[in-house]
C-alpha atoms as a PDB file:
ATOM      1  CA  UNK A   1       0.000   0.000   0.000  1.00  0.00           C
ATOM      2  CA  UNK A   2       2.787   2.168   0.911  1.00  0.00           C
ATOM      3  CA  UNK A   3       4.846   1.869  -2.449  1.00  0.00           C
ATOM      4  CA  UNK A   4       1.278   2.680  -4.325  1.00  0.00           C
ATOM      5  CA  UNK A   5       1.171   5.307  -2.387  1.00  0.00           C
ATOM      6  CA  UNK A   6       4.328   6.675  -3.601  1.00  0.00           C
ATOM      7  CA  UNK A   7       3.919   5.614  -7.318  1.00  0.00           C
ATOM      8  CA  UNK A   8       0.903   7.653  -7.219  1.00  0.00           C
ATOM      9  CA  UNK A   9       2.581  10.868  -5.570  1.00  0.00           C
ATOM     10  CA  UNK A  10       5.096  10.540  -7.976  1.00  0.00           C
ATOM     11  CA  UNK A  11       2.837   9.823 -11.276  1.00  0.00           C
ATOM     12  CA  UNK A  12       1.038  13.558 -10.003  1.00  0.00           C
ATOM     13  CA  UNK A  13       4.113  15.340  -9.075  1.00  0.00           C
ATOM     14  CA  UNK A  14       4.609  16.246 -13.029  1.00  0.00           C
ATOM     15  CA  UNK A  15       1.314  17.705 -13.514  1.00  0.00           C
ATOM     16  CA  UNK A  16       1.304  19.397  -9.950  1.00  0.00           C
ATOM     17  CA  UNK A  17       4.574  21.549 -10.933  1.00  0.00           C
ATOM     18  CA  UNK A  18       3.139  22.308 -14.458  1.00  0.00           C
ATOM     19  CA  UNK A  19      -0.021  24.150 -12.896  1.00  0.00           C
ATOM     20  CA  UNK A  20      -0.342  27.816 -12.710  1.00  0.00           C
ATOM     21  CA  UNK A  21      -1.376  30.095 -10.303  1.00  0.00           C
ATOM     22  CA  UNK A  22      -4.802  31.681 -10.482  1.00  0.00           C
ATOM     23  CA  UNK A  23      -4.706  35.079 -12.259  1.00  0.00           C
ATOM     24  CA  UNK A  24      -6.292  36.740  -9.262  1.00  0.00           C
ATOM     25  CA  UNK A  25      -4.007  35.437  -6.518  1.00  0.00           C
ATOM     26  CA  UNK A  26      -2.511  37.956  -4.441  1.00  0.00           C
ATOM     27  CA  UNK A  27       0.387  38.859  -3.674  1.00  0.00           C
ATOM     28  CA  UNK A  28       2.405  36.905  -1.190  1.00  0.00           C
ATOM     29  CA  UNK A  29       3.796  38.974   1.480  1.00  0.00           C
ATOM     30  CA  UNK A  30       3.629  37.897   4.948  1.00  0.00           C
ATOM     31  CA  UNK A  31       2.063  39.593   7.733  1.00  0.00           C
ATOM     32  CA  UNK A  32       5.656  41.444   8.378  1.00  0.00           C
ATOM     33  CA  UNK A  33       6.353  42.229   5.074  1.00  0.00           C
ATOM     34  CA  UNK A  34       2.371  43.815   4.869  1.00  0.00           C
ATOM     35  CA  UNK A  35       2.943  45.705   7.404  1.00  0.00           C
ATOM     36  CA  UNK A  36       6.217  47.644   6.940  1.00  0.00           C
ATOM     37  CA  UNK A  37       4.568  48.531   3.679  1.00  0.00           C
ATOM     38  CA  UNK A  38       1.257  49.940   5.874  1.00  0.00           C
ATOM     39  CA  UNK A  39       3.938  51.836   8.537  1.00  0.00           C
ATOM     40  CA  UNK A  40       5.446  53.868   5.280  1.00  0.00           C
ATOM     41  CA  UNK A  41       2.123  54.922   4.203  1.00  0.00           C
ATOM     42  CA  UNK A  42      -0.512  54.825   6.933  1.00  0.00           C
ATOM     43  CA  UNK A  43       1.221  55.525   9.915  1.00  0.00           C
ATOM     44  CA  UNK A  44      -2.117  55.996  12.049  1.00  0.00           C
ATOM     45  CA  UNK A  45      -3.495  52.153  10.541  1.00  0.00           C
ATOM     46  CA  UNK A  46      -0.613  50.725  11.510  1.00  0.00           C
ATOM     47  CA  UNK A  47      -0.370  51.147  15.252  1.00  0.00           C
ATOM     48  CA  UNK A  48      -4.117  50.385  14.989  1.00  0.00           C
ATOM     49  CA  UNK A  49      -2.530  46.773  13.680  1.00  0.00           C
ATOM     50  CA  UNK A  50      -0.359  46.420  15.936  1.00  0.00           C
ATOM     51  CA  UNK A  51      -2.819  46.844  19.113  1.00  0.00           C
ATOM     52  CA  UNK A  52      -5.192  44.709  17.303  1.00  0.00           C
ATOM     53  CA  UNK A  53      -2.502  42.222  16.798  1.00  0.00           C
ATOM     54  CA  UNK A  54      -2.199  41.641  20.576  1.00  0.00           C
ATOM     55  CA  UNK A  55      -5.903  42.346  21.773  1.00  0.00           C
ATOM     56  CA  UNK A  56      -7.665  40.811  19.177  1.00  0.00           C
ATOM     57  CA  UNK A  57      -5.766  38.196  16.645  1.00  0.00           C
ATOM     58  CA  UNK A  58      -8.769  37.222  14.880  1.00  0.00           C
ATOM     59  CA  UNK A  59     -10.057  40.753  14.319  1.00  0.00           C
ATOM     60  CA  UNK A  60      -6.184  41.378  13.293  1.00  0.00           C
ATOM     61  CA  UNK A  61      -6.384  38.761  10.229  1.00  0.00           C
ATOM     62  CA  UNK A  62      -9.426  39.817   9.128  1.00  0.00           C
ATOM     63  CA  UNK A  63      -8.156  43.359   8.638  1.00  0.00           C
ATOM     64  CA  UNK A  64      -4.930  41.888   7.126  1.00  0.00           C
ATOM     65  CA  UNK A  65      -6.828  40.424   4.497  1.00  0.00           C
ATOM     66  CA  UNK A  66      -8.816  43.174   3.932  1.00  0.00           C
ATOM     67  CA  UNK A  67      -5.260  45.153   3.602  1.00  0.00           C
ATOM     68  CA  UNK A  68      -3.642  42.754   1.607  1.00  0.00           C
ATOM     69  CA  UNK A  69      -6.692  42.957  -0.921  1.00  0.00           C
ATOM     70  CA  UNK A  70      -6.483  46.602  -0.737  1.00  0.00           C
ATOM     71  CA  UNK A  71      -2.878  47.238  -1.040  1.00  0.00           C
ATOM     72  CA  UNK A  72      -2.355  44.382  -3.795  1.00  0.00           C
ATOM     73  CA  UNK A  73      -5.248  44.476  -6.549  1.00  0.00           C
ATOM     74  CA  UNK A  74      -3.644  46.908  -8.765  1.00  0.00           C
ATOM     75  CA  UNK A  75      -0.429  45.361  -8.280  1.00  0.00           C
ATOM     76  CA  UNK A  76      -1.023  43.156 -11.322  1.00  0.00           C
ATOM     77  CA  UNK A  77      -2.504  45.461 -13.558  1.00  0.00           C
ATOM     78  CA  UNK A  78      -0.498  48.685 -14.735  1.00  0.00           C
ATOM     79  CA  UNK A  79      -3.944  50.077 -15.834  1.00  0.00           C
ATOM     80  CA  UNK A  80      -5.589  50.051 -12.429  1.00  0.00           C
ATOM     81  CA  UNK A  81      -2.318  51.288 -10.648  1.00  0.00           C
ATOM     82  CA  UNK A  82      -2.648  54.083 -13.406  1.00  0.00           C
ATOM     83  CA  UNK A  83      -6.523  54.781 -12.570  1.00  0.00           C
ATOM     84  CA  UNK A  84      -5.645  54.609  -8.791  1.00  0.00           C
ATOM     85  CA  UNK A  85      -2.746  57.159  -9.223  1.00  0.00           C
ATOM     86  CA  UNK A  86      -5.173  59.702 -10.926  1.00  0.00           C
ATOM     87  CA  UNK A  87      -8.063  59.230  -9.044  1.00  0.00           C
ATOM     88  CA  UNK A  88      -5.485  59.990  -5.483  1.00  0.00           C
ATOM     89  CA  UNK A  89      -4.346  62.859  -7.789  1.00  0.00           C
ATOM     90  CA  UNK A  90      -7.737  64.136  -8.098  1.00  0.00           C
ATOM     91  CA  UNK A  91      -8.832  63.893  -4.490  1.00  0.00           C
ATOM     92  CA  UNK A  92      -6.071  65.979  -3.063  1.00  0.00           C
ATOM     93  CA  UNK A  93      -6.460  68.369  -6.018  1.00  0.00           C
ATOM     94  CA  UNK A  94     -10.024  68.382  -5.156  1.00  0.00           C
ATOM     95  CA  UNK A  95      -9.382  68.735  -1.371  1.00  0.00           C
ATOM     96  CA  UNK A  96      -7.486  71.650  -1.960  1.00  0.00           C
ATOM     97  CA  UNK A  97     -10.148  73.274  -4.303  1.00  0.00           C
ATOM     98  CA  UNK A  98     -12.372  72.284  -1.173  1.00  0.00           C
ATOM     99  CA  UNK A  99     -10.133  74.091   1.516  1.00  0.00           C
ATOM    100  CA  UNK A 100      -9.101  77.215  -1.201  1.00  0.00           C
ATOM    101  CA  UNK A 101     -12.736  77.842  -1.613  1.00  0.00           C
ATOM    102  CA  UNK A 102     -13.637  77.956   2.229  1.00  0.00           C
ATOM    103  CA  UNK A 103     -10.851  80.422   2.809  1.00  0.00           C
ATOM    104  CA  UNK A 104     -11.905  82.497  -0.453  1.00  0.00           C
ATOM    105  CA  UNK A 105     -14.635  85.663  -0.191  1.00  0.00           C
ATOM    106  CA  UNK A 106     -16.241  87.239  -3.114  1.00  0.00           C
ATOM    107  CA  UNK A 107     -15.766  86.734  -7.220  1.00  0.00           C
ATOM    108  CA  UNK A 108     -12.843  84.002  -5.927  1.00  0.00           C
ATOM    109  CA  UNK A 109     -15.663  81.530  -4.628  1.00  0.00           C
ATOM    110  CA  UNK A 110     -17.404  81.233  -7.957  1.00  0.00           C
ATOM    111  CA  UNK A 111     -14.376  80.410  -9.712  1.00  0.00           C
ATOM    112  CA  UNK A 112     -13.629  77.823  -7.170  1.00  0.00           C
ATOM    113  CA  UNK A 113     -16.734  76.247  -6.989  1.00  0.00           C
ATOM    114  CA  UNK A 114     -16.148  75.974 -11.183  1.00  0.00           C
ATOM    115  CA  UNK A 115     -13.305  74.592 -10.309  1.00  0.00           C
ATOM    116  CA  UNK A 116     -14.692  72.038  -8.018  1.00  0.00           C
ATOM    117  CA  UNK A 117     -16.940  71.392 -10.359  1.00  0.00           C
ATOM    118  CA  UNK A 118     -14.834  70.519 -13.294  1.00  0.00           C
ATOM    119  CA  UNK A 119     -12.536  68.468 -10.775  1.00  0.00           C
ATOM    120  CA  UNK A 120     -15.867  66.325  -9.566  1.00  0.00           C
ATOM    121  CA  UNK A 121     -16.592  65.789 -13.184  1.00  0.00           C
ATOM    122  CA  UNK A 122     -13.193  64.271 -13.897  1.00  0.00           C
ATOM    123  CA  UNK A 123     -13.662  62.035 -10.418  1.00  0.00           C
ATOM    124  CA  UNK A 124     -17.088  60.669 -11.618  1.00  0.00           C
ATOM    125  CA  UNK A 125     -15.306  60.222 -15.244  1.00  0.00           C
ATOM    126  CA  UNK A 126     -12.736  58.132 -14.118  1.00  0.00           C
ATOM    127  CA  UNK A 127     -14.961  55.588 -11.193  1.00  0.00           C
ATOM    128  CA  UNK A 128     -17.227  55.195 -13.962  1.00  0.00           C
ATOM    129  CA  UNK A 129     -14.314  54.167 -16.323  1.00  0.00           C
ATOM    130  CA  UNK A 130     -13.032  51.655 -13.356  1.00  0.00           C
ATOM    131  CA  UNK A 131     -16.789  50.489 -12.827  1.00  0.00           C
ATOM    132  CA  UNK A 132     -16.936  49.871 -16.819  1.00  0.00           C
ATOM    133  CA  UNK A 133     -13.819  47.697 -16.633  1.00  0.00           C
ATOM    134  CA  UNK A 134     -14.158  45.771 -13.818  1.00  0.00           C
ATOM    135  CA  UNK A 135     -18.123  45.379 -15.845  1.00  0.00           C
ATOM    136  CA  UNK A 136     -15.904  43.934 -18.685  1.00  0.00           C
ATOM    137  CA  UNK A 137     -13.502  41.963 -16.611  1.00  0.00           C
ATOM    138  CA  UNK A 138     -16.428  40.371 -14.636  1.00  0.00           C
ATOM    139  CA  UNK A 139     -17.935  39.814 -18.540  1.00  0.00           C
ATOM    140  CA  UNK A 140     -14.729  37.716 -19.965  1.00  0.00           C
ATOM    141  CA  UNK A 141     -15.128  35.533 -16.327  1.00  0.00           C
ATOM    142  CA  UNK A 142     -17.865  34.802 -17.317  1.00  0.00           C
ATOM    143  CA  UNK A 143     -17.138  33.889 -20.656  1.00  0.00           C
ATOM    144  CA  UNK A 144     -14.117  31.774 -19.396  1.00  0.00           C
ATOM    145  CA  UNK A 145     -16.515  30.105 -16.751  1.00  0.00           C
ATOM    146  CA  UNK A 146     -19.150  28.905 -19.690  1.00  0.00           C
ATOM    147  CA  UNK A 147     -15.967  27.751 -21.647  1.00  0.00           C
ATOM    148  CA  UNK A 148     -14.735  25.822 -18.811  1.00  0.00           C
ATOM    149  CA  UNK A 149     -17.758  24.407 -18.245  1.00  0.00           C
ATOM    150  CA  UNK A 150     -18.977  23.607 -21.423  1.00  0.00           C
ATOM    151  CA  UNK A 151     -15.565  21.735 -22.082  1.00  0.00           C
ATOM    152  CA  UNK A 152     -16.227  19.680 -18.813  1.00  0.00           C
ATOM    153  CA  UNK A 153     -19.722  18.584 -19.785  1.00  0.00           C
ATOM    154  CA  UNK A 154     -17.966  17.110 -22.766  1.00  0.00           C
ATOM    155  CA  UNK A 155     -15.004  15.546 -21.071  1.00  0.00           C
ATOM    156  CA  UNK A 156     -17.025  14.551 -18.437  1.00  0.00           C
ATOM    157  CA  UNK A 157     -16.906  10.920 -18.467  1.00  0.00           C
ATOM    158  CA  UNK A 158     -13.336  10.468 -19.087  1.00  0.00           C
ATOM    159  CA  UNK A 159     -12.941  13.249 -16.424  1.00  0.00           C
ATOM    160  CA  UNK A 160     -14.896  11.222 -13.924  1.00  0.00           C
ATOM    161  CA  UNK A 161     -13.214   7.702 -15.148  1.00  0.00           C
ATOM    162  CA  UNK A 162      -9.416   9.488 -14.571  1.00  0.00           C
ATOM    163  CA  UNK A 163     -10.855  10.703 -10.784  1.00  0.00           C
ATOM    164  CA  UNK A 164     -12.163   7.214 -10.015  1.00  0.00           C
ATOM    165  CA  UNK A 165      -8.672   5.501 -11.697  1.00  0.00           C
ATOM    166  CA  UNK A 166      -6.442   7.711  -9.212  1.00  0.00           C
ATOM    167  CA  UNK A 167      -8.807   7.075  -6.153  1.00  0.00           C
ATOM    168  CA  UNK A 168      -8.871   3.596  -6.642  1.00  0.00           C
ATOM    169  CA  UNK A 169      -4.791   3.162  -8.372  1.00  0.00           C
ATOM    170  CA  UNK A 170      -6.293   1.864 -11.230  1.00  0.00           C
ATOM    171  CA  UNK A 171      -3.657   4.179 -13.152  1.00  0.00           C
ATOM    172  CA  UNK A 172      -1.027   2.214 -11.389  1.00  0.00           C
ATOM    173  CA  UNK A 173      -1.707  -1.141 -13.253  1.00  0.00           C
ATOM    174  CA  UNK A 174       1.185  -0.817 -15.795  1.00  0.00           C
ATOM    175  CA  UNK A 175       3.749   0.023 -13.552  1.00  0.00           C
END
């Protein structure tokens, strides 16, 4: 039983290395690594982490997974780092509009609030543009998952004969 064993770890070692990732997976920085990136830019969330780290660990990994997801789905796409960058561009540039135009009297406020204006435009612009593509991203997965499925239903008998052979070590007949 215990060489079959073997044979059969070593007949599905091949086709384990030859499998890829999923597209989606995140990136894989530890918890350390995570947060030295959070310390450099959000000083305030991570001493939060850290006090959540000791008081409450389970609370702690859910809000590390919510970071991780945060910090890494653009990684992988230079279009959404690109979308990302403008819209942080926009928000300060707006903010500042936002703070001019309190500290403004007169003819100024009208052109500020033009300005603020023209800046909100270009903010809706671009979410829309990220809500359209993740709309057409969500469309090909779609497409991909009727594929996939569609080419199961097909192979789905020698599928189901190949599961049963490896349960069983039928496959290891020959050897």
């Amino acid at each position: 039983m215990r060489h079959a064993l073997t044979a059969v770890f070593l007949l599905i070692l091949p086709s384990l290395a030859l499998a890829e990732p999923p597209e989606h997976a995140p990136a894989s920085d530890g918890p350390e690594q995570l947060l030295e990136r959070v310390k450099d830019k959000y000083p305030e969330k991570y001493e939060r982490l850290v006090e959540l780290r000791e008081s409450d660990p389970r609370l702690f990994h859910q809000q590390m997974m919510k970071l991780r997801h945060h910090l890494t789905k653009g990684e992988q796409d230079p279009e959404i780092m690109e979308r990302m960058e403008e819209m942080r561009t926009l928000r300060s540039s707006f903010q500042e509009a936002v703070e001019a135009y309190e500290a403004a009297v007169g003819n100024a406020k009208e052109k500020l609030r033009e300005k603020l204006t023209e800046l909100a435009t270009e903010m809706f612009a671009a979410r829309q543009g990220a809500r359209k593509r993740r709309l057409e991203r969500a469309k090909e997965r779609i497409v991909e998952l009727q594929d996939e499925i569609e080419q199961r239903d097909q192979n789905k008998d020698e599928l189901i004969q190949r599961f049963v052979d490896q349960a069983t070590g039928a496959s290891l007949e020959g050897l």
